[in-house]
N, C-alpha and C. Protein backbone atom coordinates (compact mmCIF):
# COMPACT_ATOMS: atom_id res chain seq x y z
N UNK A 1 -11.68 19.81 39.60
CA UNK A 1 -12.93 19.59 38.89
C UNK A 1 -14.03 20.42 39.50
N UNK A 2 -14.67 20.69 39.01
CA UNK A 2 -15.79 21.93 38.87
C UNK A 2 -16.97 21.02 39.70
N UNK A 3 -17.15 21.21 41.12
CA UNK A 3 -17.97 20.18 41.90
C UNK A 3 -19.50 19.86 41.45
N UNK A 4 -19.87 21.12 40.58
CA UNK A 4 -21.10 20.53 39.50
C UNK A 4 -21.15 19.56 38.38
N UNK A 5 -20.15 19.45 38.32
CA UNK A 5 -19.72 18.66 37.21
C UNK A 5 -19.56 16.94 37.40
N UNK A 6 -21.05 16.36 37.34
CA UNK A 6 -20.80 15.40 37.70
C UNK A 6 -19.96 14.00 37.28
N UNK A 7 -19.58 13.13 37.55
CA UNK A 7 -18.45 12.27 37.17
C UNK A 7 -19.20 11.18 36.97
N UNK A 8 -18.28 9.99 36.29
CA UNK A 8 -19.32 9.17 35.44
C UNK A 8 -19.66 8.38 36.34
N UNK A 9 -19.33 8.49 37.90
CA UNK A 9 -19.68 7.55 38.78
C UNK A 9 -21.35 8.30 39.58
N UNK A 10 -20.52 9.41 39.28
CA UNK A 10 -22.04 10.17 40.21
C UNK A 10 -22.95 10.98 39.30
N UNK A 11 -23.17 10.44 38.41
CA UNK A 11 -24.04 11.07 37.24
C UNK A 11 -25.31 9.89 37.24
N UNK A 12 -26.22 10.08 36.34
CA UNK A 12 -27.31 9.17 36.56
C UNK A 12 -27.42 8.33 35.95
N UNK A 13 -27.43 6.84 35.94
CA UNK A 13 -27.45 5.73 35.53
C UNK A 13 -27.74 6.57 33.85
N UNK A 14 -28.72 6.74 32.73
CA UNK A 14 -28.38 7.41 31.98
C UNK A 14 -27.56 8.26 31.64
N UNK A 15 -27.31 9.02 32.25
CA UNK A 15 -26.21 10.31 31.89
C UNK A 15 -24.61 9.23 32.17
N UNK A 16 -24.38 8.41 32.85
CA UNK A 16 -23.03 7.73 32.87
C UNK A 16 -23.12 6.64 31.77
N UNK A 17 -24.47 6.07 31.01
CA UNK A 17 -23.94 5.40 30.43
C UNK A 17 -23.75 6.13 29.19
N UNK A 18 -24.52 7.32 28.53
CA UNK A 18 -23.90 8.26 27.58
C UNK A 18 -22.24 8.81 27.46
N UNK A 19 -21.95 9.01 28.99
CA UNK A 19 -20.56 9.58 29.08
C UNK A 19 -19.74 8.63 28.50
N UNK A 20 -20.02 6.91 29.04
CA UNK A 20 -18.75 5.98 28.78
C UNK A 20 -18.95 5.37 27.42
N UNK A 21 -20.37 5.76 26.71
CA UNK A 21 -20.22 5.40 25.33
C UNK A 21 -19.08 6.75 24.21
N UNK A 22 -19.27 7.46 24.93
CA UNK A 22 -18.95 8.63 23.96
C UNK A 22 -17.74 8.80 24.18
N UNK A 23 -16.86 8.29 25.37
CA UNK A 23 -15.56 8.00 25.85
C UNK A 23 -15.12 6.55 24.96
N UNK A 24 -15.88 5.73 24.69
CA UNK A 24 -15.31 4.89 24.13
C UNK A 24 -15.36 4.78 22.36
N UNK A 25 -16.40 5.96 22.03
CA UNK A 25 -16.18 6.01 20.58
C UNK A 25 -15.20 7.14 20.46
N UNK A 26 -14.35 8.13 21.32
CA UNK A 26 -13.37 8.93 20.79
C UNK A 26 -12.29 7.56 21.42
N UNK A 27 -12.12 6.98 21.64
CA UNK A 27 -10.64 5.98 22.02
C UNK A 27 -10.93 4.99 20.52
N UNK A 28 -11.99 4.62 20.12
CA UNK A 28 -12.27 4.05 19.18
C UNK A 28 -11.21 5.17 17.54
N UNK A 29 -11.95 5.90 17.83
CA UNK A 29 -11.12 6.87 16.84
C UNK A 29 -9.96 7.18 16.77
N UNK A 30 -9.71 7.42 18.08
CA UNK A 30 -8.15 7.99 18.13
C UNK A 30 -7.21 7.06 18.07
N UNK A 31 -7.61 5.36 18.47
CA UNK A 31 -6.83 4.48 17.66
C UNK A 31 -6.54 4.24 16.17
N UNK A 32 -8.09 4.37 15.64
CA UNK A 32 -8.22 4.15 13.79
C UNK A 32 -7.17 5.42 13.77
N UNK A 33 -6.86 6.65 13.92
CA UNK A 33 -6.40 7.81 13.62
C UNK A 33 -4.79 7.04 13.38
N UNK A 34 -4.58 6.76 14.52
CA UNK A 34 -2.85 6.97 14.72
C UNK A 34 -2.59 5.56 13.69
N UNK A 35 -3.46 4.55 13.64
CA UNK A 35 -2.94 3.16 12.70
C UNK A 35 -3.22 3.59 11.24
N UNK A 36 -4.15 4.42 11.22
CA UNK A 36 -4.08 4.43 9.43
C UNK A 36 -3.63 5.97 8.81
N UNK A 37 -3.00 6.72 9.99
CA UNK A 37 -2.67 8.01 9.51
C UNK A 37 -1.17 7.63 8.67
N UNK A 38 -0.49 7.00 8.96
CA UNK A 38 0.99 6.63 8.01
C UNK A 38 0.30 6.36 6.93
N UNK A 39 -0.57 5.80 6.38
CA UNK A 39 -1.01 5.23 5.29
C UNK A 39 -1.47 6.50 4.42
N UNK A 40 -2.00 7.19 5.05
CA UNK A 40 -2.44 8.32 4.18
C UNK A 40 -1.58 9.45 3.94
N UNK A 41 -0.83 9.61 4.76
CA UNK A 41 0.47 10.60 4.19
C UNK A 41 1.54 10.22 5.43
N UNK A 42 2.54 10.79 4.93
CA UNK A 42 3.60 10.91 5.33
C UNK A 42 5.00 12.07 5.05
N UNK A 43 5.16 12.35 5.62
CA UNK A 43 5.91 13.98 5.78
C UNK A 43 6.92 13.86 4.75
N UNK A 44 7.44 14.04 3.33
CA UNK A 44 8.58 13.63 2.88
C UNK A 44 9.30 14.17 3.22
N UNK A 45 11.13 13.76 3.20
CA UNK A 45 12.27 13.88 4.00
C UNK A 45 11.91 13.50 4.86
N UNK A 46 10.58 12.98 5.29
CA UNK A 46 11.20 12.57 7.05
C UNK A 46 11.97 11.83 7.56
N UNK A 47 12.18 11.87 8.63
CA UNK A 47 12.93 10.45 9.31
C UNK A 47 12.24 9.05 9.01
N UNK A 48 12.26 8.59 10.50
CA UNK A 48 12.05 7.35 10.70
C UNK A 48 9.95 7.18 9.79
N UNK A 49 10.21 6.44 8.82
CA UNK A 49 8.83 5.93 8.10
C UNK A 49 8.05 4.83 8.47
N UNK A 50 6.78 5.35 8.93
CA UNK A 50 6.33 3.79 9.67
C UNK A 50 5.53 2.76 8.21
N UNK A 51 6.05 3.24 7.07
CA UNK A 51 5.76 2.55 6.11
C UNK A 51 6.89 2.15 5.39
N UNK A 52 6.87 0.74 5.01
CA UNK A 52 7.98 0.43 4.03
C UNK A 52 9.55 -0.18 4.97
N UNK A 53 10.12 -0.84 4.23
CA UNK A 53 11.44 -0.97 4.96
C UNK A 53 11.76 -2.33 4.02
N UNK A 54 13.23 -2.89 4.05
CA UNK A 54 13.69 -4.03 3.61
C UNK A 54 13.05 -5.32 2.94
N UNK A 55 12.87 -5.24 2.04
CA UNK A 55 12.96 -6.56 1.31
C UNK A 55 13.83 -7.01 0.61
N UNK A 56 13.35 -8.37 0.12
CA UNK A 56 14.15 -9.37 -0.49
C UNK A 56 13.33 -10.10 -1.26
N UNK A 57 12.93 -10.16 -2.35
CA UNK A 57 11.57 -10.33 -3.51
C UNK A 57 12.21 -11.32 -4.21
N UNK A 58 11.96 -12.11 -5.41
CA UNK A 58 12.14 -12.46 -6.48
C UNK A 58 11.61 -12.27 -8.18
N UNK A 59 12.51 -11.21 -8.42
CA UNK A 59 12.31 -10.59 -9.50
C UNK A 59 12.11 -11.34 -10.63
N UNK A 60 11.97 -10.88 -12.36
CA UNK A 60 12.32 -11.63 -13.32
C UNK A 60 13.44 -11.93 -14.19
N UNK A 61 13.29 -12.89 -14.48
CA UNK A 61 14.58 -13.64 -15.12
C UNK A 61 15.19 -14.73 -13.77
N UNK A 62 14.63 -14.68 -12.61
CA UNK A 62 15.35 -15.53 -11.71
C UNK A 62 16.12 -14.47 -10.70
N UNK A 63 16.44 -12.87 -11.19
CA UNK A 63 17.03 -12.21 -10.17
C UNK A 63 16.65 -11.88 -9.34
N UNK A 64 17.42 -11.14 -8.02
CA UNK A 64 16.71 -10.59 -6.44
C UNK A 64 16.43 -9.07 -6.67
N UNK A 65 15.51 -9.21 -6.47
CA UNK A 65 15.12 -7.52 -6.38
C UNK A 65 15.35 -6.92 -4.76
N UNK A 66 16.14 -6.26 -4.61
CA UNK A 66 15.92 -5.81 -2.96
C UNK A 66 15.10 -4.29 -3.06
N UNK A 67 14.92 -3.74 -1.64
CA UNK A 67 14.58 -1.87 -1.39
C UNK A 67 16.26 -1.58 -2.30
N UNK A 68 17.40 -2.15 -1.74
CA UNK A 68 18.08 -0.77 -1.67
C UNK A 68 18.45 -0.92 -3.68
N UNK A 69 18.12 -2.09 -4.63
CA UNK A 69 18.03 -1.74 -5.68
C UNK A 69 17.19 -0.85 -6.36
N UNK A 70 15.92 -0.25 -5.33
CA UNK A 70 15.19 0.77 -6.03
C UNK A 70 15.45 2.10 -5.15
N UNK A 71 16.70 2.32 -4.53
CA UNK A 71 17.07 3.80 -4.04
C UNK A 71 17.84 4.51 -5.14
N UNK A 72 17.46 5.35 -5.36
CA UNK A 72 18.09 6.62 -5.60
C UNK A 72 17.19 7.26 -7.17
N UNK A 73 15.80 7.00 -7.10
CA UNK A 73 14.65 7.27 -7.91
C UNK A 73 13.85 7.36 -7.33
N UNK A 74 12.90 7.95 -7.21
CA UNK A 74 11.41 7.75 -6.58
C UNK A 74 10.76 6.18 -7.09
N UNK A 75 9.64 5.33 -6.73
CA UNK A 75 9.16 4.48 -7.30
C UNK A 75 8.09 4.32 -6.69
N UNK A 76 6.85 3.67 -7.11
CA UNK A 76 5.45 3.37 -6.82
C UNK A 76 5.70 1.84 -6.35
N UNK A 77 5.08 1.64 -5.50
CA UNK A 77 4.78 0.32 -4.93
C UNK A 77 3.29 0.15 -5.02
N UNK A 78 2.67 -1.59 -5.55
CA UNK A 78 1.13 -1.71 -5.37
C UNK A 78 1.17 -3.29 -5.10
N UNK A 79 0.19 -3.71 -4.48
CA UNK A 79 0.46 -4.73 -4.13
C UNK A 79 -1.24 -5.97 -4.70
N UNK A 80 -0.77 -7.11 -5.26
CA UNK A 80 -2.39 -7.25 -6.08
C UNK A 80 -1.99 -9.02 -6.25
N UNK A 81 -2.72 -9.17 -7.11
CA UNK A 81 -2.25 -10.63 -7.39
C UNK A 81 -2.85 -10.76 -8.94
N UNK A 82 -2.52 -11.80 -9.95
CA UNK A 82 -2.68 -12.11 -11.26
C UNK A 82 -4.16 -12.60 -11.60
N UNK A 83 -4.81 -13.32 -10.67
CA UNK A 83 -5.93 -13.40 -10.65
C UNK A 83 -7.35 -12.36 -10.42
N UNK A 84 -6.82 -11.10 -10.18
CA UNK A 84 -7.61 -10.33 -9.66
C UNK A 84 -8.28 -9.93 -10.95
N UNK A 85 -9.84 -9.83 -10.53
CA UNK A 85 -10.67 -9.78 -11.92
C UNK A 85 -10.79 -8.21 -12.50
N UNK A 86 -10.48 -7.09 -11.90
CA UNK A 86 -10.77 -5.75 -12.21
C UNK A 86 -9.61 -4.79 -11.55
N UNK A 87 -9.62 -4.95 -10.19
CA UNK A 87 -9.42 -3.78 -9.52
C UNK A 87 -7.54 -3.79 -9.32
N UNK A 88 -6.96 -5.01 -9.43
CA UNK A 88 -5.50 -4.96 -9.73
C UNK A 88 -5.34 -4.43 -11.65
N UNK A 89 -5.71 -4.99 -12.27
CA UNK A 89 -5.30 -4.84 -14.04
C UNK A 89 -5.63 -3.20 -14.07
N UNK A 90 -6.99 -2.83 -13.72
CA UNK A 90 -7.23 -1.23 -13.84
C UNK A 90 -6.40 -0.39 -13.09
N UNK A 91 -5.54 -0.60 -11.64
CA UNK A 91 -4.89 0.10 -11.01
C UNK A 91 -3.66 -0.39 -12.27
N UNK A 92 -2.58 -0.78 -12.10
CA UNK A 92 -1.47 -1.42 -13.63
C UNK A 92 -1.84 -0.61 -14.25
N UNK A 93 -2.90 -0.40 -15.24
CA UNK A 93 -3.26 0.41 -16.19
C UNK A 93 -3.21 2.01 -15.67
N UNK A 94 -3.28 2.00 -14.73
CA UNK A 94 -3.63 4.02 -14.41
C UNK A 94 -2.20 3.93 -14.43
N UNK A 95 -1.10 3.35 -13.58
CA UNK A 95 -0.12 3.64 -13.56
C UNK A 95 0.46 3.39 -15.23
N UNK A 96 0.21 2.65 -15.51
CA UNK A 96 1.07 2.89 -17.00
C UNK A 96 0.91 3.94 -17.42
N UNK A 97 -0.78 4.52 -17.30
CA UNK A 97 -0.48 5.76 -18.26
C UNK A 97 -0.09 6.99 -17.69
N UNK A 98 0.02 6.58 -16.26
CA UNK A 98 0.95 7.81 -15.85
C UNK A 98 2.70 7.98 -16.61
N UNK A 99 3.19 6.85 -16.53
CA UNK A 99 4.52 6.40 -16.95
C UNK A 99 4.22 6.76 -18.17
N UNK A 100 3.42 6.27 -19.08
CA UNK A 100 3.86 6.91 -20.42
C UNK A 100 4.02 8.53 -20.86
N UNK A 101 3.38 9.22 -19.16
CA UNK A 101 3.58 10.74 -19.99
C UNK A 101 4.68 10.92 -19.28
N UNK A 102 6.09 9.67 -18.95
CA UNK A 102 7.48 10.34 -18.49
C UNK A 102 8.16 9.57 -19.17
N UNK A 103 8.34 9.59 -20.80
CA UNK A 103 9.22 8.76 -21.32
C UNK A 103 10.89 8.75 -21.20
N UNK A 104 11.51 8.18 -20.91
CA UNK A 104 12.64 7.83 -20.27
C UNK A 104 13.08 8.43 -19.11
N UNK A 105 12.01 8.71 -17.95
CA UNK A 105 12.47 8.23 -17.13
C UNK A 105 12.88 7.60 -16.12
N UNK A 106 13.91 7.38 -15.43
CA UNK A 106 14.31 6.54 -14.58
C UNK A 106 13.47 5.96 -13.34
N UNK A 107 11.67 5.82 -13.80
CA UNK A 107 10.86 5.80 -12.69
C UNK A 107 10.33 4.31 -12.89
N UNK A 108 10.47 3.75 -11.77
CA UNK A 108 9.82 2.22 -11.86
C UNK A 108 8.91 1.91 -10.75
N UNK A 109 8.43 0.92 -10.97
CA UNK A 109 6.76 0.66 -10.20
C UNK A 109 6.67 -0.46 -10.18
N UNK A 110 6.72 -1.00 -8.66
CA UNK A 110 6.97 -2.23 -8.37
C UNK A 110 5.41 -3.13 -8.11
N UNK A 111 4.61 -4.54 -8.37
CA UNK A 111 3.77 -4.77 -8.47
C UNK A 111 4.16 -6.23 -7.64
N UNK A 112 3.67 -6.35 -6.31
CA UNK A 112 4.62 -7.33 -5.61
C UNK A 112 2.89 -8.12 -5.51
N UNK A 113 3.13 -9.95 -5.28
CA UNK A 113 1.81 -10.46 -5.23
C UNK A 113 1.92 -10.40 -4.28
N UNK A 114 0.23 -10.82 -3.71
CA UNK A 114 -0.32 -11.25 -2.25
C UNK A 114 -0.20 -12.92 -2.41
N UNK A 115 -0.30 -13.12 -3.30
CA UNK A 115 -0.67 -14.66 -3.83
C UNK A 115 0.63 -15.75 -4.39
N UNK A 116 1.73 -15.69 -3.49
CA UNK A 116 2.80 -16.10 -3.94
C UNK A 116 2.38 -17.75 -4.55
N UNK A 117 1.37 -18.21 -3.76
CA UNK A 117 1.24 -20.10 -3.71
C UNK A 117 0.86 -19.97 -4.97
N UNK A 118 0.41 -19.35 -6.30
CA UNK A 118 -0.08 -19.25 -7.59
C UNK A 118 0.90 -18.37 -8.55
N UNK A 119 1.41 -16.95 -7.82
CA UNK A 119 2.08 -16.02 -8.32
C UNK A 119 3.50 -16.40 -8.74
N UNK A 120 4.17 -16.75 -9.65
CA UNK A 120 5.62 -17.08 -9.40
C UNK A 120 6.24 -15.82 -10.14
N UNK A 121 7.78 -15.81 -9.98
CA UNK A 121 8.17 -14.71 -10.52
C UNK A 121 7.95 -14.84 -12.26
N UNK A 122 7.88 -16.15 -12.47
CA UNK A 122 7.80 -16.29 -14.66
C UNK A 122 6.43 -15.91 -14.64
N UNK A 123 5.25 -16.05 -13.82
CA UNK A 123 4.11 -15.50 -14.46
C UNK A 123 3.91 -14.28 -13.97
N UNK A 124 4.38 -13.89 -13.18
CA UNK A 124 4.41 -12.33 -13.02
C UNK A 124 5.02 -11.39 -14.01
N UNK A 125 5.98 -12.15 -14.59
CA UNK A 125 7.06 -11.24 -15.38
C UNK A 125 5.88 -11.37 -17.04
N UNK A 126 5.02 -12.39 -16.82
CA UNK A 126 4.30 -12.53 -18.07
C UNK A 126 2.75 -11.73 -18.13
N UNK A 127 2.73 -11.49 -16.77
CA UNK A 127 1.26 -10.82 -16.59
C UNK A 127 1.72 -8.89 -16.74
N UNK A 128 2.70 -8.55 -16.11
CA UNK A 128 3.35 -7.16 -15.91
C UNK A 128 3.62 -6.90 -17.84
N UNK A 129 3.96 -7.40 -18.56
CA UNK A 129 4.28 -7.70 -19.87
C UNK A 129 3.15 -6.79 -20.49
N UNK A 130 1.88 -6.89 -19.74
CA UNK A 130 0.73 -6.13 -20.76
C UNK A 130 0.56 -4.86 -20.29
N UNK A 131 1.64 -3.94 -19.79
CA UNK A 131 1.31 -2.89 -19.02
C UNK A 131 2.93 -1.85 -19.58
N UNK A 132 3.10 -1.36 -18.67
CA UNK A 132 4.46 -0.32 -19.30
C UNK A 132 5.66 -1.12 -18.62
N UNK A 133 6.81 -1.18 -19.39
CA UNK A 133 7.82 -2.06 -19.28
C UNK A 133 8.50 -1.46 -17.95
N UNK A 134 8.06 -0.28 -17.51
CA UNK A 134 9.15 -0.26 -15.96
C UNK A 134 8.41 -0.71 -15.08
N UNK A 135 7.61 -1.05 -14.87
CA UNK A 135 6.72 -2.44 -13.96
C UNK A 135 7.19 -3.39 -13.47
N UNK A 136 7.50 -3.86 -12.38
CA UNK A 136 8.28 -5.00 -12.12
C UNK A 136 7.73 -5.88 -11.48
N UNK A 137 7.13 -7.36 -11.77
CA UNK A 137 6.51 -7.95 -11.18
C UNK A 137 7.47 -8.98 -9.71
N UNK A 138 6.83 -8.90 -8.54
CA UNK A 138 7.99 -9.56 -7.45
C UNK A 138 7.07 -10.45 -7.30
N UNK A 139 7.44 -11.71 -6.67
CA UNK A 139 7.41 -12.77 -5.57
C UNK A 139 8.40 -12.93 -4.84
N UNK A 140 7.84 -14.54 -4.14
CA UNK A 140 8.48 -14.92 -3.23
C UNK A 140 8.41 -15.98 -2.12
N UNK A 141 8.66 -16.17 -1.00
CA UNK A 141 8.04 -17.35 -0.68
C UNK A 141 6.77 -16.41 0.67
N UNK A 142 6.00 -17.54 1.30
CA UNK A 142 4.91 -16.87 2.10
C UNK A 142 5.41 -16.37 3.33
N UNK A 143 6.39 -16.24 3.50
CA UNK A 143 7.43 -15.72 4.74
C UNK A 143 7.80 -14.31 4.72
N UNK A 144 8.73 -14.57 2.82
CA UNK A 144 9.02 -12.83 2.68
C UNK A 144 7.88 -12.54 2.26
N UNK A 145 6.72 -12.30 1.51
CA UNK A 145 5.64 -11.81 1.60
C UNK A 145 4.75 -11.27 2.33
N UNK A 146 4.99 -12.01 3.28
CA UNK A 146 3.83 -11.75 4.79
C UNK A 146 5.11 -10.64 5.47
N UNK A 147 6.55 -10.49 5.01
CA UNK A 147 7.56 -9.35 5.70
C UNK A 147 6.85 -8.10 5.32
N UNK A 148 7.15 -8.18 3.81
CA UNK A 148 6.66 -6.68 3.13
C UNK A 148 5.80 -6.56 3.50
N UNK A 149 4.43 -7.34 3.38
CA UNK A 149 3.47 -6.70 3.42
C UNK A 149 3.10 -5.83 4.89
N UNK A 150 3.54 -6.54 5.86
CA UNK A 150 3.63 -6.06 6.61
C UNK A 150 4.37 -4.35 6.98
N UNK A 151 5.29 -4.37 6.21
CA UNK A 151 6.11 -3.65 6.28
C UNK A 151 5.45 -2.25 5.74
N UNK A 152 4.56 -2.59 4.82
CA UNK A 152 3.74 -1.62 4.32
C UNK A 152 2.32 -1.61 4.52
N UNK A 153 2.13 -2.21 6.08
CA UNK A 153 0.72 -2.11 6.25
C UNK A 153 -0.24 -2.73 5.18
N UNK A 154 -0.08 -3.46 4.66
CA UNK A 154 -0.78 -4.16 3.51
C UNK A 154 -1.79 -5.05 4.19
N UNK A 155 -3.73 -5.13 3.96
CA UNK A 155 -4.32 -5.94 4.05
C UNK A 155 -4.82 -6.73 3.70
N UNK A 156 -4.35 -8.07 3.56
CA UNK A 156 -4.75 -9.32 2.23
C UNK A 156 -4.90 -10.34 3.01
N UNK A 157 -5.92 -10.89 2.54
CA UNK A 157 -6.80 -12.34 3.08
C UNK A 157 -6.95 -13.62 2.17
N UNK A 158 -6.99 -14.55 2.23
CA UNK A 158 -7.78 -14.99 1.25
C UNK A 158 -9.03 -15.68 1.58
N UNK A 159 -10.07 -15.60 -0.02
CA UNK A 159 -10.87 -15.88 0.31
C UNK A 159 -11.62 -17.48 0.53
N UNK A 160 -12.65 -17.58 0.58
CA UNK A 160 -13.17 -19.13 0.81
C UNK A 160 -13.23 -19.17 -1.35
N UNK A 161 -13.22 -20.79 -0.86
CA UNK A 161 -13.17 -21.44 -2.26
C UNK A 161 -14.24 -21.28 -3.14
N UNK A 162 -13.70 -20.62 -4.20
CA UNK A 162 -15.32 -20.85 -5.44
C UNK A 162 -14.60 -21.43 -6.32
N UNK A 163 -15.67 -21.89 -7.43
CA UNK A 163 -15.17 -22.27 -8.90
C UNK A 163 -14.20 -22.70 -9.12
N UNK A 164 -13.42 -23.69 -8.18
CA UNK A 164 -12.38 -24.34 -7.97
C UNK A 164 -11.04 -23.13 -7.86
N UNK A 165 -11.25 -22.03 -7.28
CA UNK A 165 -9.97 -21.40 -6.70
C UNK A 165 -10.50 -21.13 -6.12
N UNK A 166 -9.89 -19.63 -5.46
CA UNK A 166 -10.11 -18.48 -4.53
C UNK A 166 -9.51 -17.01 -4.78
N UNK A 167 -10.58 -15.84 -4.18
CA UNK A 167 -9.91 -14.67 -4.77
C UNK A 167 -9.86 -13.96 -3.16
N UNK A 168 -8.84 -13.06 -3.35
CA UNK A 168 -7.88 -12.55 -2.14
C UNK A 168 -8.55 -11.06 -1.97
N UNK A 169 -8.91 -10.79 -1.03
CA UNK A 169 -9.48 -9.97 -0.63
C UNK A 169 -7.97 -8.30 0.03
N UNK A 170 -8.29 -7.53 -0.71
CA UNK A 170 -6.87 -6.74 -0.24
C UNK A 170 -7.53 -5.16 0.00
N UNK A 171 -6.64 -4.68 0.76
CA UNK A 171 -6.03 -3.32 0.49
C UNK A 171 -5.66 -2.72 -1.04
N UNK A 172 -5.92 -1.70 -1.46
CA UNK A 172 -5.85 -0.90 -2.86
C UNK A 172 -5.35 0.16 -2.81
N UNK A 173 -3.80 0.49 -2.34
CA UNK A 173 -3.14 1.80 -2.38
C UNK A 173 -1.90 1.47 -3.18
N UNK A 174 -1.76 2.76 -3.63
CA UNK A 174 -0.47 2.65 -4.57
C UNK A 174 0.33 3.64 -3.62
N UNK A 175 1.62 2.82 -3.18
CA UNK A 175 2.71 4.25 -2.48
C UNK A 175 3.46 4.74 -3.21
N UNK A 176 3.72 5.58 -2.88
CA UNK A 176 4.77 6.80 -3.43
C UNK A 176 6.20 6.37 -2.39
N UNK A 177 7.50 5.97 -2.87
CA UNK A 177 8.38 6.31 -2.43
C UNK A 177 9.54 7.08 -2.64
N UNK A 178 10.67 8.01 -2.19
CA UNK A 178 10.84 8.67 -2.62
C UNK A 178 12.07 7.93 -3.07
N UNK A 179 12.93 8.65 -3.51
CA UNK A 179 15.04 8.40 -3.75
C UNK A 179 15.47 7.57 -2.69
N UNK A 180 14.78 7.66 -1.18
CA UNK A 180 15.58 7.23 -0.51
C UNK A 180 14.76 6.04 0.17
N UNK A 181 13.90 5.66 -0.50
CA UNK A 181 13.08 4.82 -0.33
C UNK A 181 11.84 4.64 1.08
N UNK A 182 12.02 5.71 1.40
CA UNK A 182 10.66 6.48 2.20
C UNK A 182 9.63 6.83 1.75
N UNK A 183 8.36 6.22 2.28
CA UNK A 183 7.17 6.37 2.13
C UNK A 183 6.76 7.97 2.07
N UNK A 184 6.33 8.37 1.02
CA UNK A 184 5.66 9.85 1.01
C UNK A 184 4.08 10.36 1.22
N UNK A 185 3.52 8.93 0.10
CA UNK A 185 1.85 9.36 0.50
C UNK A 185 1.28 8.31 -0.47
N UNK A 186 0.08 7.39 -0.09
CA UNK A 186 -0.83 7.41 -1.17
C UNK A 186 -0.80 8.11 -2.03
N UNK A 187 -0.28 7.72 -3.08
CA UNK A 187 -0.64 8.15 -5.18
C UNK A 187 -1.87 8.31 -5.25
N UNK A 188 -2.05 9.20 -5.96
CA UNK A 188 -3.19 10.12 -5.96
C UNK A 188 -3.46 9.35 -7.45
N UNK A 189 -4.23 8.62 -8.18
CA UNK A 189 -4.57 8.24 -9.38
C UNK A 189 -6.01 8.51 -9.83
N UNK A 190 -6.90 9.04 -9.21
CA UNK A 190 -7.93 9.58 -9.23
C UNK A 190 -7.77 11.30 -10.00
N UNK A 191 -7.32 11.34 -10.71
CA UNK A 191 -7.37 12.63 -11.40
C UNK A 191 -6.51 12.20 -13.22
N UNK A 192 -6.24 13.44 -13.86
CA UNK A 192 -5.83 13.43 -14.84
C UNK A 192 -4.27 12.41 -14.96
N UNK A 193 -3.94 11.44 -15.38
CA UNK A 193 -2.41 11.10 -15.81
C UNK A 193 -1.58 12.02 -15.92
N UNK A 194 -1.93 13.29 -16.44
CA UNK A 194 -0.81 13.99 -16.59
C UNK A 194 -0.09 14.92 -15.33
N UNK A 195 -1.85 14.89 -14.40
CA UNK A 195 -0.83 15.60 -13.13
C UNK A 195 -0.07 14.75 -11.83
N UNK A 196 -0.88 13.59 -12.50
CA UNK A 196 -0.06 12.52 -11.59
C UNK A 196 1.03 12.55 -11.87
N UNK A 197 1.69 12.20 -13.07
CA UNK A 197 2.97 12.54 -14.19
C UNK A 197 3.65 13.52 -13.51
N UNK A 198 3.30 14.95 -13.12
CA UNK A 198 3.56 15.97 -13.31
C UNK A 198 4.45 16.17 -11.48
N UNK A 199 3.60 15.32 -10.22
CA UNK A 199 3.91 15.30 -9.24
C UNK A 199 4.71 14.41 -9.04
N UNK A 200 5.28 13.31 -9.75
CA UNK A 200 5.63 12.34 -9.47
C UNK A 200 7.09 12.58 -10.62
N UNK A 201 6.86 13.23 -10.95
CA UNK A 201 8.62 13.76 -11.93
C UNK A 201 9.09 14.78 -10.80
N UNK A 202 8.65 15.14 -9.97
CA UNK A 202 8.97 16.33 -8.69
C UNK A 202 9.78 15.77 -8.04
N UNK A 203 9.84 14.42 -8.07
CA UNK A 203 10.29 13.92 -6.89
C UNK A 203 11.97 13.41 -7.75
N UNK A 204 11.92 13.71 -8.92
CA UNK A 204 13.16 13.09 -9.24
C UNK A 204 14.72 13.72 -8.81
């Protein structure tokens, strides 16, 4: 060390407490960095994905939906609940009309609740109903729920009681997974349907 260079012990009561603030807002960062960088992309083909992994859902009609029934297609994952007043039905909706500019194909988009204690798989399968039919609404019990979500970094709360319920406070990303059921990136739904369409048939 450069003996002018004073250290945060021998610097001046000001100048050390600047150093250890400015030391503690880059550790501040470089934590947010490494926890929410999987979330925002992810290398496709990669290996090991720190997003996503094994479930066990309850689909409609009473069947199990697992991961490895949605390998060997790409598919969108979003995660919301039936009660949500705007920001779940309008995300559903962008994705439908992405799906409608890929008619038949083999692309499905899974819509798993936060809200299993309200969500069951018959009203999920009745709420997904107003959107594009490869939509698949999941539940489950608050065990496997709290797995996935985890599994995909998902942040959902719920909230304090109004108007005799409560509304769940979440995370709003749609993932991209690929064929092999690896996380690729936040879905880009902020632009035209058709180039969403257009990136998301790439992957077939």
């Amino acid at each position: 060390m450069n003996p002018s260079t004073p250290t945060p012990e021998a610097a001046p009561t000001g100048e050390r407490k600047w150093i250890i603030a400015v030391a503690a807002a880059i550790s501040i960062l470089a934590i947010a960095a490494i926890a929410l960088y999987p979330v925002w992309r992810a290398k496709p083909g990669g290996s090991a994905s720190l997003v996503g992994g094994p479930f066990e859902l309850q689909g409609p009609d009473g069947r199990v939906v697992t991961d490895a029934d949605m390998k060997g297609q790409p598919f969108l994952v979003y995660f919301g609940y039936t009660n949500c007043p705007d920001v779940c039905p309008t995300t559903l909706a962008e994705i439908s009309d992405v799906l409608a500019r890929l008619p038949g194909k083999p692309i499905r988009a899974l819509f798993i609740t936060i809200d299993p204690e309200r969500d069951t798989a018959a009203s999920l399968k009745d709420y997904v109903a107003s959107f594009d039919p490869r939509i698949i609404g999941l539940s489950g019990d608050r065990a496997a729920i709290d797995k996935v979500e985890r599994a995909y970094r998902v942040y959902a709360r719920k909230g304090p009681p109004e108007n005799g319920g409560y509304a769940m406070d979440h995370s709003s990303i749609v993932y991209l997974m690929d064929a092999q059921g690896r996380f690729v990136e936040a879905f880009n739904l902020e632009r035209k349907p058709e180039e969403s369409a257009k990136e998301l048939e790439g992957y077939l």
